[in-house]
C-alpha atoms as a PDB file:
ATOM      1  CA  UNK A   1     157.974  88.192 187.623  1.00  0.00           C
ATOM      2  CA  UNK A   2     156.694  91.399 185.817  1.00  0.00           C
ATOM      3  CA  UNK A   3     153.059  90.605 186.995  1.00  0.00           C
ATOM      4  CA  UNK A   4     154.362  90.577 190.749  1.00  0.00           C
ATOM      5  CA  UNK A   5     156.184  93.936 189.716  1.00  0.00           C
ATOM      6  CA  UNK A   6     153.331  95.834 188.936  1.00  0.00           C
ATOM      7  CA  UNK A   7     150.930  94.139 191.949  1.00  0.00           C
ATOM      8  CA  UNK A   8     153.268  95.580 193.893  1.00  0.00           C
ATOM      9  CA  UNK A   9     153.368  98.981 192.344  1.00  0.00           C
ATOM     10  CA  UNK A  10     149.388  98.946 192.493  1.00  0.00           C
ATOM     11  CA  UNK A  11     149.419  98.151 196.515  1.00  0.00           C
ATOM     12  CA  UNK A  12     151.928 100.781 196.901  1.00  0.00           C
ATOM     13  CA  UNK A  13     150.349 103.366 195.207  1.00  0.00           C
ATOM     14  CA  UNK A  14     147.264 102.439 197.080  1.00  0.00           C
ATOM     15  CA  UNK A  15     148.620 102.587 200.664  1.00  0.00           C
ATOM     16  CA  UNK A  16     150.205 105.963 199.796  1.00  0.00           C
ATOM     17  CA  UNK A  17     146.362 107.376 198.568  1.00  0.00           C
ATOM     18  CA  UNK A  18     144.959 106.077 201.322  1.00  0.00           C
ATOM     19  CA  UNK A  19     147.523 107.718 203.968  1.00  0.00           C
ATOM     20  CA  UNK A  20     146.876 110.472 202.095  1.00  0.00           C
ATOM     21  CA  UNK A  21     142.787 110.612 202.640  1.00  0.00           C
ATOM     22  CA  UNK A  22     141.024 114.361 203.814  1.00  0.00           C
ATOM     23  CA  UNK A  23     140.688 114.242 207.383  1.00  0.00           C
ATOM     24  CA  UNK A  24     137.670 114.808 208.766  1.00  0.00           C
ATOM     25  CA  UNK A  25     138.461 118.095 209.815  1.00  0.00           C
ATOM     26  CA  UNK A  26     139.431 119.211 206.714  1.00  0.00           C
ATOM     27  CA  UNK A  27     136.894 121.690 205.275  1.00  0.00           C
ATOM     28  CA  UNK A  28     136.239 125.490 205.956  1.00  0.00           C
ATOM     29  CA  UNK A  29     134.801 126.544 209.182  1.00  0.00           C
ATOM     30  CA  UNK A  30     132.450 129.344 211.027  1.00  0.00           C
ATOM     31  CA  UNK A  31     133.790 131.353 214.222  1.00  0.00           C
ATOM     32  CA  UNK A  32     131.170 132.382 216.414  1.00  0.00           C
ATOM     33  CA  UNK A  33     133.346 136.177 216.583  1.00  0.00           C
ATOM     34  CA  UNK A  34     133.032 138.215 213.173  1.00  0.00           C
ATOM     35  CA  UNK A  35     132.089 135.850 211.147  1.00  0.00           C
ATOM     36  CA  UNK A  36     135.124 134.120 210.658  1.00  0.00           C
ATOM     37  CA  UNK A  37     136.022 131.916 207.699  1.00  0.00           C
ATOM     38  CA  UNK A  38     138.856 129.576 208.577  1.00  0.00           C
ATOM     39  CA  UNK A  39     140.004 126.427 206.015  1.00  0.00           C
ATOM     40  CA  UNK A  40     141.664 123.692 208.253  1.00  0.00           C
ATOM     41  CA  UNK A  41     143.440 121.296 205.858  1.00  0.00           C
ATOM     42  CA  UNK A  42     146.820 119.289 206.293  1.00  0.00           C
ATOM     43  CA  UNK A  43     150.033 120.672 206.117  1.00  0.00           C
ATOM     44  CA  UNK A  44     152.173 117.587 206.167  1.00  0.00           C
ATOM     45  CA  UNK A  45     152.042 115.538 208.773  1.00  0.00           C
ATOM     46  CA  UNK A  46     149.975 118.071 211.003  1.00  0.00           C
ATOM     47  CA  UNK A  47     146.647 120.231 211.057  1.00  0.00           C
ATOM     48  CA  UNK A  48     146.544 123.637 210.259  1.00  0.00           C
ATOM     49  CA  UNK A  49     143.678 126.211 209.530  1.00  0.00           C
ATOM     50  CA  UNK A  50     144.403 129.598 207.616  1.00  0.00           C
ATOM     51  CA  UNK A  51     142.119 132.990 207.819  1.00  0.00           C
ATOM     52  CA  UNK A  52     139.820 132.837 204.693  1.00  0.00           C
ATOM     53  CA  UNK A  53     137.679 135.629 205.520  1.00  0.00           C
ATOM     54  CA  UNK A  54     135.466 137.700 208.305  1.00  0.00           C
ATOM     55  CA  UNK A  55     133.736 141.073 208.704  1.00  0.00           C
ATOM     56  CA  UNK A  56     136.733 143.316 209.351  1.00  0.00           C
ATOM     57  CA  UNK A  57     138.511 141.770 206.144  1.00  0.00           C
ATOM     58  CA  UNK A  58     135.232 142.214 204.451  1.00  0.00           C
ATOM     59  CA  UNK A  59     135.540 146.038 205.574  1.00  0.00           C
ATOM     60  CA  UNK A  60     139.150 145.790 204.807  1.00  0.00           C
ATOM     61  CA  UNK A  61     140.550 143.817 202.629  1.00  0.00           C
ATOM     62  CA  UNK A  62     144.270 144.454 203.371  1.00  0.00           C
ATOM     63  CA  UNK A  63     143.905 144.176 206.939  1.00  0.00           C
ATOM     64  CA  UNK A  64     147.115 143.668 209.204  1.00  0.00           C
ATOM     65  CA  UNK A  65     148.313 141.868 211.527  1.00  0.00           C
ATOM     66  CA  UNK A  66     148.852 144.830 213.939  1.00  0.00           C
ATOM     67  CA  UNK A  67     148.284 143.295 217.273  1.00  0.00           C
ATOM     68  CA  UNK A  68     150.951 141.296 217.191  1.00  0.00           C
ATOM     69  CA  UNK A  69     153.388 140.891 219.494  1.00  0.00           C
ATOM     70  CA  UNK A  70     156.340 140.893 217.096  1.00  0.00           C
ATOM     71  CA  UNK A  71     156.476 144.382 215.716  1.00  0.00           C
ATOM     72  CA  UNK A  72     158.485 142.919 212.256  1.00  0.00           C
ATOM     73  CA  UNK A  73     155.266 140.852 211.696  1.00  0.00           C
ATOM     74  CA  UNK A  74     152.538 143.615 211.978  1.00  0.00           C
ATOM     75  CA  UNK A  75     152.762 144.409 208.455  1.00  0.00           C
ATOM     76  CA  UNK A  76     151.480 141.278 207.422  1.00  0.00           C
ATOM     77  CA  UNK A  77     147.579 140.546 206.047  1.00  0.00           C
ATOM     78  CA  UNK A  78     145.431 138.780 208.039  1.00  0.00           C
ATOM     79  CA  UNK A  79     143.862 136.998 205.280  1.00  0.00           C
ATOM     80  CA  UNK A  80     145.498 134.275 204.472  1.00  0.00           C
ATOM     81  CA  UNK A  81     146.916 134.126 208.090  1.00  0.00           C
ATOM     82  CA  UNK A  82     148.110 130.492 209.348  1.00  0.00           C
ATOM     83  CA  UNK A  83     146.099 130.781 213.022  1.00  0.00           C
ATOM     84  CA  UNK A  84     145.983 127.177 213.921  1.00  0.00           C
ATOM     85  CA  UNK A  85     149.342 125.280 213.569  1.00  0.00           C
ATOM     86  CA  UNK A  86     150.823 121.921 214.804  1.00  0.00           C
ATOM     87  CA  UNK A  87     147.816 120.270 215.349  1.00  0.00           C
ATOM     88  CA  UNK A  88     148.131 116.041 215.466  1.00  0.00           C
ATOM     89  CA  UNK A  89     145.970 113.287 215.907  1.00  0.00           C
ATOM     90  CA  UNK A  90     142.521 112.568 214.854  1.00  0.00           C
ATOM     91  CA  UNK A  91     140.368 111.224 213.927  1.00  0.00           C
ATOM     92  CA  UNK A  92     138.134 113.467 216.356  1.00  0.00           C
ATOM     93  CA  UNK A  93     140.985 114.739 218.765  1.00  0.00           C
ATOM     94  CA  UNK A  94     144.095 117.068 217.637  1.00  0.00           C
ATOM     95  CA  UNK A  95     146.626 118.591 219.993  1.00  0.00           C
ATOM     96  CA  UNK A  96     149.701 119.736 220.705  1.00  0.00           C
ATOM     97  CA  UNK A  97     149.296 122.488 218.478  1.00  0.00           C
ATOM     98  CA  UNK A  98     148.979 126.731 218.689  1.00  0.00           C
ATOM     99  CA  UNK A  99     145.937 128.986 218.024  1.00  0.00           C
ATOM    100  CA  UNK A 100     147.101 132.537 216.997  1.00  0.00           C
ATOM    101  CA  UNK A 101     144.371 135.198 217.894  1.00  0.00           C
ATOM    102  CA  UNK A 102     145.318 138.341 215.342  1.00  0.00           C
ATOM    103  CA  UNK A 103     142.337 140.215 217.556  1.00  0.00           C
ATOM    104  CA  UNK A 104     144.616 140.466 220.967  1.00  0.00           C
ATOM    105  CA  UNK A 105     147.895 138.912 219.132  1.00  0.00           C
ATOM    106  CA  UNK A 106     148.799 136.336 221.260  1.00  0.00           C
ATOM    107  CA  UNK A 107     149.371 133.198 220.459  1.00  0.00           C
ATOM    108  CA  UNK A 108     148.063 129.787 222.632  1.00  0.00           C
ATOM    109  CA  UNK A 109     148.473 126.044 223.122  1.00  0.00           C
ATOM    110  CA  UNK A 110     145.685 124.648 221.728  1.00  0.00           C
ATOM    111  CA  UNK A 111     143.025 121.662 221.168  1.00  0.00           C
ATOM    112  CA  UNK A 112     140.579 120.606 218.571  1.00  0.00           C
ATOM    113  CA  UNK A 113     137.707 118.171 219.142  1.00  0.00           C
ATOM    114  CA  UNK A 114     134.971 117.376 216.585  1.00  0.00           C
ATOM    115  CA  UNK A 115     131.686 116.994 218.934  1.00  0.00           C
ATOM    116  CA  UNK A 116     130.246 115.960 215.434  1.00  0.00           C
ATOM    117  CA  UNK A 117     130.983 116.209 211.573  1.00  0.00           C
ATOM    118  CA  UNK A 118     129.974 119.781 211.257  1.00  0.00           C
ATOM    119  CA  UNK A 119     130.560 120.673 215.565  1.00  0.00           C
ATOM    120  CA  UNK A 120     134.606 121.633 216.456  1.00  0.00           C
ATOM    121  CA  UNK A 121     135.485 123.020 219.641  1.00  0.00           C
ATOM    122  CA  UNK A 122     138.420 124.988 219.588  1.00  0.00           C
ATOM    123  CA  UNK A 123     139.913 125.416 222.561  1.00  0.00           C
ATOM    124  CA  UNK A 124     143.317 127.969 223.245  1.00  0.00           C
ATOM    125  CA  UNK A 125     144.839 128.020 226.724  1.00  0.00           C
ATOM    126  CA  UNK A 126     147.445 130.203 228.540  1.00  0.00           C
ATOM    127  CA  UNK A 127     148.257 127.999 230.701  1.00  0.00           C
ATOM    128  CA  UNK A 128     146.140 124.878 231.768  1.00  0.00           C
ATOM    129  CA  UNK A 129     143.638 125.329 233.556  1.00  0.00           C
ATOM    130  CA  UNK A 130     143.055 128.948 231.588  1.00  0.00           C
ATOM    131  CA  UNK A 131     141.745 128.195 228.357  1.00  0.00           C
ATOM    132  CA  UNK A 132     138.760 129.292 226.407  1.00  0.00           C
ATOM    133  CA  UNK A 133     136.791 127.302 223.802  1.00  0.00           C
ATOM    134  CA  UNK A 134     135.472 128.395 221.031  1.00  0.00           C
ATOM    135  CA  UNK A 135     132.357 126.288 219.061  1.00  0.00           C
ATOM    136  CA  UNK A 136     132.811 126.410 215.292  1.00  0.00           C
ATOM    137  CA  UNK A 137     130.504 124.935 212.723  1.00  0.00           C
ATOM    138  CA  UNK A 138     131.082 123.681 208.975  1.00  0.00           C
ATOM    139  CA  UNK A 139     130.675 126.153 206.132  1.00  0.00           C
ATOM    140  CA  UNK A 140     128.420 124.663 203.341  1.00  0.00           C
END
């Protein structure tokens, strides 16, 4: 009885780790604009990618968020930003999620594809069929 116990435990613990396992979008990634550094890693049971660095926070280091469209949030850094939120899928496709610009402020329903391990296209729309795409690479 005990050795079915802990065979049990053992498989359990191993399905968990393996739900668990880095996407493969995880990882920190180049804009093409200002050399952006964003790290897209898992926020629960989504996708989300937070501003790491990029030439104006290199200039400025307690940049703000002051394009934004909500006047009680344009005191808040850009580094560190969440700008890609909601994302789900995989394991080369996420939608459903948002794409926050802090350059114009506005925020857009987005799309992430991986063309490749280190190719994502990042694509932000205002309303289908105006979108842009963006073509970030992995950091090494």
């Amino acid at each position: 009885m005990r050795k079915g116990f802990w065979f049990g435990l053992v498989a359990a613990v191993s399905v968990a780790g393996a739900a668990h396992a880095a996407s493969p979008i995880e990882g920190r990634w180049l804009t093409p604009v200002q050399h952006g550094v964003i790290e897209i890693s898992s926020c629960g049971e989504t996708i989300c990618g937070r501003v790491v660095s990029s030439d104006r926070i290199k200039a400025d280091p307690s940049l703000k968020d002051s394009e934004n469209k909500d006047a009680a949030l344009r005191g808040r850094p850009i580094k560190g930003l969440t700008m890609l939120a909601g994302f789900t899928g995989g394991p080369t496709e996420w939608k459903g999620g948002t794409a926050y610009n802090p350059d114009d402020g506005n925020t857009y329903k987005g799309s992430l594809k991986l063309s490749d391990p280190n190719t994502l296209k990042v694509t932000g729309c205002v309303v289908f069929p105006l979108c842009k795409t963006q073509t970030w690479t992995r950091a090494n």
